[in-house]
N, C-alpha and C. Protein backbone atom coordinates (compact mmCIF):
# COMPACT_ATOMS: atom_id res chain seq x y z
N UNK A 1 104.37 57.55 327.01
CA UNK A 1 103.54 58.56 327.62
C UNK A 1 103.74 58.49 329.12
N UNK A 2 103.65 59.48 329.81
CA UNK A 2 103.73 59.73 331.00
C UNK A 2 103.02 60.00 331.76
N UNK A 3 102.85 59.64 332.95
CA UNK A 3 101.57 59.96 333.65
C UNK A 3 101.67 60.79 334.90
N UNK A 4 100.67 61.81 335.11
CA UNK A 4 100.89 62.77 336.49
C UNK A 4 100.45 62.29 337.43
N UNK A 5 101.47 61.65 338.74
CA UNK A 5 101.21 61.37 339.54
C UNK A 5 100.49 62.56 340.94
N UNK A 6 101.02 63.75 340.81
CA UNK A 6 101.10 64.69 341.55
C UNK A 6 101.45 65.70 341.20
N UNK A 7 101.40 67.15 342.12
CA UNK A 7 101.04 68.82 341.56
C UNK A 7 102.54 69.20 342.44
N UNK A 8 101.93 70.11 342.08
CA UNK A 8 103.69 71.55 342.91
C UNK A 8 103.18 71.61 344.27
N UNK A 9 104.46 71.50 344.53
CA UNK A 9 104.61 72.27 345.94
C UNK A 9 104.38 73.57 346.37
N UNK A 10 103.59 73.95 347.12
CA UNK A 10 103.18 75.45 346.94
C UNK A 10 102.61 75.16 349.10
N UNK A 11 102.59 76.85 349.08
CA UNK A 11 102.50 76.90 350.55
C UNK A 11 100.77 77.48 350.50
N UNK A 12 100.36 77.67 349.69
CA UNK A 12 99.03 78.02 349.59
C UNK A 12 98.41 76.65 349.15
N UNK A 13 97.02 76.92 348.66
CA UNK A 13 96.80 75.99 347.79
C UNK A 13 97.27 76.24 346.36
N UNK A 14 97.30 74.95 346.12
CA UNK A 14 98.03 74.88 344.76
C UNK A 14 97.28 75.16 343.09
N UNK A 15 98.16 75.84 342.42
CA UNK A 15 96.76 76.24 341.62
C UNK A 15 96.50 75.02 340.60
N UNK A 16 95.61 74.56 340.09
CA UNK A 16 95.18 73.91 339.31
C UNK A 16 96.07 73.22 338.13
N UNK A 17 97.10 72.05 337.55
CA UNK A 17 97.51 71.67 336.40
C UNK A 17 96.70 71.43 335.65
N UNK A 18 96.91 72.48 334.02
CA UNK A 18 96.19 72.06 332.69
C UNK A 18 96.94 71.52 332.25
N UNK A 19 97.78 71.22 332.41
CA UNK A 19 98.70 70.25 331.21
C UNK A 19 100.21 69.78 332.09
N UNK A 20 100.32 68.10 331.95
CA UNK A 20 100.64 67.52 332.85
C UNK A 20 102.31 67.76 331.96
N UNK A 21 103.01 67.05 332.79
CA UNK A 21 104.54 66.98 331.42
C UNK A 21 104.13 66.02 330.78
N UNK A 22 105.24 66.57 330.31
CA UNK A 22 105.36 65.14 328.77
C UNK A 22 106.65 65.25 328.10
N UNK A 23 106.79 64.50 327.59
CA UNK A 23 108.16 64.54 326.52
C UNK A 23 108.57 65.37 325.98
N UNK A 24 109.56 65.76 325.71
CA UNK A 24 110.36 66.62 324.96
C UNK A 24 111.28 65.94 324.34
N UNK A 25 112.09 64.86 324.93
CA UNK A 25 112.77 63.92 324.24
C UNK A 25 112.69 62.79 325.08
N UNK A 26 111.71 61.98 324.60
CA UNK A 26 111.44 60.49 325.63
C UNK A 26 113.00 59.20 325.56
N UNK A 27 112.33 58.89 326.99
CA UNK A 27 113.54 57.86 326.65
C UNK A 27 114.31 56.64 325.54
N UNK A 28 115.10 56.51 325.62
CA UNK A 28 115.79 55.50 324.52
C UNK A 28 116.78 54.21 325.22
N UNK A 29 115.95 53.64 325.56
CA UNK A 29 116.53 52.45 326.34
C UNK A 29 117.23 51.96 325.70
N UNK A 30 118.27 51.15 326.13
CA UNK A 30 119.44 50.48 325.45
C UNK A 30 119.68 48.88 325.79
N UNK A 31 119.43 47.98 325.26
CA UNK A 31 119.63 46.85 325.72
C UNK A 31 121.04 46.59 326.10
N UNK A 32 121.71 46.18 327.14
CA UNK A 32 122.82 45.53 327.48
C UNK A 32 123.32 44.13 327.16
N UNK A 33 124.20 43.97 327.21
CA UNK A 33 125.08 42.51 326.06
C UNK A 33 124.36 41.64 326.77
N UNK A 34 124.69 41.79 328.31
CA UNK A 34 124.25 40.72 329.46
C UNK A 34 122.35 40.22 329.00
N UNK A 35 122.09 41.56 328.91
CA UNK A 35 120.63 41.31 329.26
C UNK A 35 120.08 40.18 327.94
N UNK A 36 120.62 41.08 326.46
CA UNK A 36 120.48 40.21 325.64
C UNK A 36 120.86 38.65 325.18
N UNK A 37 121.90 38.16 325.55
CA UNK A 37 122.47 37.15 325.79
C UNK A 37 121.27 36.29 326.67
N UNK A 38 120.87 36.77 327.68
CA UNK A 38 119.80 36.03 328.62
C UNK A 38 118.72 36.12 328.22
N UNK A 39 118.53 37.12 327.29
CA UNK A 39 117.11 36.90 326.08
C UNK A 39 115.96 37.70 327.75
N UNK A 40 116.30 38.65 328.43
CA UNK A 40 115.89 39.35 329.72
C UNK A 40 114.35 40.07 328.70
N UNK A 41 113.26 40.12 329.50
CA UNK A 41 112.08 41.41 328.59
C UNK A 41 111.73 41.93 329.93
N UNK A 42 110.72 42.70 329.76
CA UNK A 42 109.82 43.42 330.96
C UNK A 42 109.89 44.40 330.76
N UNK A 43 108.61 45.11 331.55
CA UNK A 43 108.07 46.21 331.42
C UNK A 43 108.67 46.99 333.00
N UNK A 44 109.30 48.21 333.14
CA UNK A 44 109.69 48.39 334.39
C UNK A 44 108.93 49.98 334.30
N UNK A 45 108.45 49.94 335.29
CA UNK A 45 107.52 51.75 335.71
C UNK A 45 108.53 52.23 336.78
N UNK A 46 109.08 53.33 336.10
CA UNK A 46 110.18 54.45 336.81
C UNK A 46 109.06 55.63 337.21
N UNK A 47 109.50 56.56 338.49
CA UNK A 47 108.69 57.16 339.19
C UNK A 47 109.77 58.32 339.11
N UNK A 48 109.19 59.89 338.36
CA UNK A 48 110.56 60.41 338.58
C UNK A 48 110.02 61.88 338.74
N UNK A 49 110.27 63.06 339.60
CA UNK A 49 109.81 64.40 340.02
C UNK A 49 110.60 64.93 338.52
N UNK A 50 109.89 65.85 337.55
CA UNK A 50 110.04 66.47 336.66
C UNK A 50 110.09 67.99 337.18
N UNK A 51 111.73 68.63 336.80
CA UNK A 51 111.70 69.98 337.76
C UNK A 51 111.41 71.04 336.46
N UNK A 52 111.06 71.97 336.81
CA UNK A 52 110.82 73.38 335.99
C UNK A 52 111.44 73.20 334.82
N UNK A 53 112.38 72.87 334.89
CA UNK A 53 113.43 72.94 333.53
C UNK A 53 113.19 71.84 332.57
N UNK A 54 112.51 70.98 332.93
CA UNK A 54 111.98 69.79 332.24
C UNK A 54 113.37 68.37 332.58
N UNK A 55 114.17 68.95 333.53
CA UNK A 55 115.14 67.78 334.32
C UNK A 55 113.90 66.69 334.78
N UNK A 56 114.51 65.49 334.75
CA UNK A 56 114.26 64.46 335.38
C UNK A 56 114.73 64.22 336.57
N UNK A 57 114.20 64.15 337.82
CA UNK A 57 114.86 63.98 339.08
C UNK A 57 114.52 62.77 339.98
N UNK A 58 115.06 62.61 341.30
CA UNK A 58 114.93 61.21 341.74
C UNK A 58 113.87 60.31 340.91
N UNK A 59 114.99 59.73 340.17
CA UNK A 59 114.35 58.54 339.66
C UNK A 59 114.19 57.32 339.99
N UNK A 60 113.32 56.90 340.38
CA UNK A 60 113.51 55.80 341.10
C UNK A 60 112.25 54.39 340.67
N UNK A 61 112.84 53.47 341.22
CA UNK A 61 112.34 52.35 340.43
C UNK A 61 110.58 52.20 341.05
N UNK A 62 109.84 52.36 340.41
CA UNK A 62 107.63 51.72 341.17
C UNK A 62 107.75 50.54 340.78
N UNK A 63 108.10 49.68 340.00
CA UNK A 63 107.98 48.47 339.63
C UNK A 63 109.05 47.91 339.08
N UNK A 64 109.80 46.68 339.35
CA UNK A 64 110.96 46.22 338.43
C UNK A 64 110.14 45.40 337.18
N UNK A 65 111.11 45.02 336.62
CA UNK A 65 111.26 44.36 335.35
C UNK A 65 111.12 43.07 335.75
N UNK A 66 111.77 42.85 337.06
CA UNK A 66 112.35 41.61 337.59
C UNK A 66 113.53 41.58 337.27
N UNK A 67 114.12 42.43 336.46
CA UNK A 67 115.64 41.79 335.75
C UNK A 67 116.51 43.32 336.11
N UNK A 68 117.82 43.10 337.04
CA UNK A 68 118.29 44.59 337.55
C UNK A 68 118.66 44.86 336.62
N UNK A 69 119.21 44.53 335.33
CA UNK A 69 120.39 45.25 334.13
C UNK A 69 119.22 45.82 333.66
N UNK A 70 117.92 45.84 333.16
CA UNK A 70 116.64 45.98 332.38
C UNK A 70 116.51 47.66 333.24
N UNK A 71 116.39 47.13 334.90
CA UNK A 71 115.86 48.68 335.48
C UNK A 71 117.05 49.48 335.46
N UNK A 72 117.90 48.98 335.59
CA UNK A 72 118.93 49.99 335.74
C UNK A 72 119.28 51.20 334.35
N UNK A 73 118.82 50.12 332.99
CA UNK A 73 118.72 50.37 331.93
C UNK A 73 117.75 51.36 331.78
N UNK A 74 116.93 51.50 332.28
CA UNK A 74 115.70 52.14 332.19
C UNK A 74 116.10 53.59 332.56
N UNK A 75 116.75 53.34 334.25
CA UNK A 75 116.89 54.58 334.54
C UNK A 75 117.76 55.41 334.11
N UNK A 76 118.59 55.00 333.56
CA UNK A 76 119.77 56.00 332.44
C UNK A 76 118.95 56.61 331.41
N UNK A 77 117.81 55.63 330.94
CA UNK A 77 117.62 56.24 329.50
C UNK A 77 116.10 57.59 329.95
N UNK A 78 116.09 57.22 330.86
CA UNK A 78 115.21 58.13 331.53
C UNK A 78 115.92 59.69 332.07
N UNK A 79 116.89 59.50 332.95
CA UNK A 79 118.23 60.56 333.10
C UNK A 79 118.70 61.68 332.01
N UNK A 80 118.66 60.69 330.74
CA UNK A 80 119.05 61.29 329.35
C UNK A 80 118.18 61.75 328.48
N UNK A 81 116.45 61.95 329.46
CA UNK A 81 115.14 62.27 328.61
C UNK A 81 115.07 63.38 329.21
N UNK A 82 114.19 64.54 328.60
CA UNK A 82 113.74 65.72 328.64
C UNK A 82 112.61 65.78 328.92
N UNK A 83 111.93 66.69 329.66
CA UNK A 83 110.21 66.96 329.69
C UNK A 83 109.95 68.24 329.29
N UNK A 84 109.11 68.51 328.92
CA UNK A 84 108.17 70.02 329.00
C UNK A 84 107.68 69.94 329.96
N UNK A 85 107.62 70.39 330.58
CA UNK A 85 107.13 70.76 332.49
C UNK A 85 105.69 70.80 332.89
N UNK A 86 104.93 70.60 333.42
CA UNK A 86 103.60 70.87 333.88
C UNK A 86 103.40 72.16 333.95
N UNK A 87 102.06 72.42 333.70
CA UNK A 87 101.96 73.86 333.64
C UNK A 87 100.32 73.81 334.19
N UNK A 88 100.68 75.28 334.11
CA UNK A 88 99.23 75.41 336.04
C UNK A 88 98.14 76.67 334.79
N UNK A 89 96.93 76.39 335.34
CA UNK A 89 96.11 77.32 334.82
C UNK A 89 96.63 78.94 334.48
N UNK A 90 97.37 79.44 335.07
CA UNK A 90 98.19 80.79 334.70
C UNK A 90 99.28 80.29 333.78
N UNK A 91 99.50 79.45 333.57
CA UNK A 91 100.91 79.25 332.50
C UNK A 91 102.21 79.41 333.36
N UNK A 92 101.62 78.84 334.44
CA UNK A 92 103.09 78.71 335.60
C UNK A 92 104.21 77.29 334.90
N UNK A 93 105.37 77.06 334.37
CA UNK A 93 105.37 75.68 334.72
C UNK A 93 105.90 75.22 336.00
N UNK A 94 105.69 73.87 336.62
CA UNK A 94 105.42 73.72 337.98
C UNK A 94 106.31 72.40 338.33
N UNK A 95 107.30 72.09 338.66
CA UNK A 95 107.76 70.84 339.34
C UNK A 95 106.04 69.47 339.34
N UNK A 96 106.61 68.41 339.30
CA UNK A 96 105.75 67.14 339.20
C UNK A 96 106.01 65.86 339.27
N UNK A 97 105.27 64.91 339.31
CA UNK A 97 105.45 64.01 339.01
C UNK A 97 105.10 62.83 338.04
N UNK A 98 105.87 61.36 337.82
CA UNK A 98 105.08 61.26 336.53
C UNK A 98 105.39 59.34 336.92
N UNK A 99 104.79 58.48 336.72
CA UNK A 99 105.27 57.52 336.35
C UNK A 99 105.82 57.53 335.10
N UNK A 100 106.55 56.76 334.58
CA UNK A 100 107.18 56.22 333.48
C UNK A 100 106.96 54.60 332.89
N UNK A 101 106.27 54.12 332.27
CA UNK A 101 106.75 52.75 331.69
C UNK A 101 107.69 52.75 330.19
N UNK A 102 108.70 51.61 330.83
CA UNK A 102 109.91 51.29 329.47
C UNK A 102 109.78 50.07 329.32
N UNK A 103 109.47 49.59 328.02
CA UNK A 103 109.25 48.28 327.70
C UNK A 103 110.56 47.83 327.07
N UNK A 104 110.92 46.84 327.48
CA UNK A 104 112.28 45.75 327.30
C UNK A 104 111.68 44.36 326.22
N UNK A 105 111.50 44.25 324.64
CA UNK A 105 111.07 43.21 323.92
C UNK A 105 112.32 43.11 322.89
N UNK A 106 113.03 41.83 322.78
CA UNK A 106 113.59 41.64 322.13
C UNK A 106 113.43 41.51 320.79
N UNK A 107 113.69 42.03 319.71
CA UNK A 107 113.41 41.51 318.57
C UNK A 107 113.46 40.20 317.80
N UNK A 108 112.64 39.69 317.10
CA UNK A 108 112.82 38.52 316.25
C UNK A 108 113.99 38.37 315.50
């Protein structure tokens, strides 16, 4: 799940979001050989502007994992996710923002 950090850019005031983004096709993180081998976990929160089209844009790291192969991991599988766009009391959809958390747990 994703969370709205922030509204559209607008030169007026901005009109009101009823419905923040969200998924359309959430991410699918991929563990790396490296990471697994080092038995790496964590939770990393990606920060990323969701444009009209439901693109993911500057994505960028709010919190590491602690582990770079984990965030870096993150942000690909985030790149390769889709949103449904925020949408404004008229049924505008609207550029946004969202944190992201991707959890990194190895299996038993």
């Amino acid at each position: 799940m994703a969370l709205l950090i922030a509204s559209a850019d607008c030169i007026s005031a901005p009109e009101p979001i009823i419905e923040a983004a969200r998924y359309d096709r959430p991410p699918q993180p991929q563990y790396s050989s490296y990471s697994r081998r080092h038995e790496e976990e964590g939770k990393v929160l990606l920060q990323a502007k969701i444009l009209v089209d439901g693109t993911p844009a500057d994505i960028k790291v709010y919190k590491s994992s602690g582990f770079p192969e984990l965030d870096s991991s993150a942000i690909e599988s985030l790149r390769e996710s889709s949103f449904i766009p925020a949408k404004t009391s008229s049924g505008k959809f609207v550029e946004s923002y969202v944190i992201v958390p991707i959890q990194f747990k190895l299996e038993d």
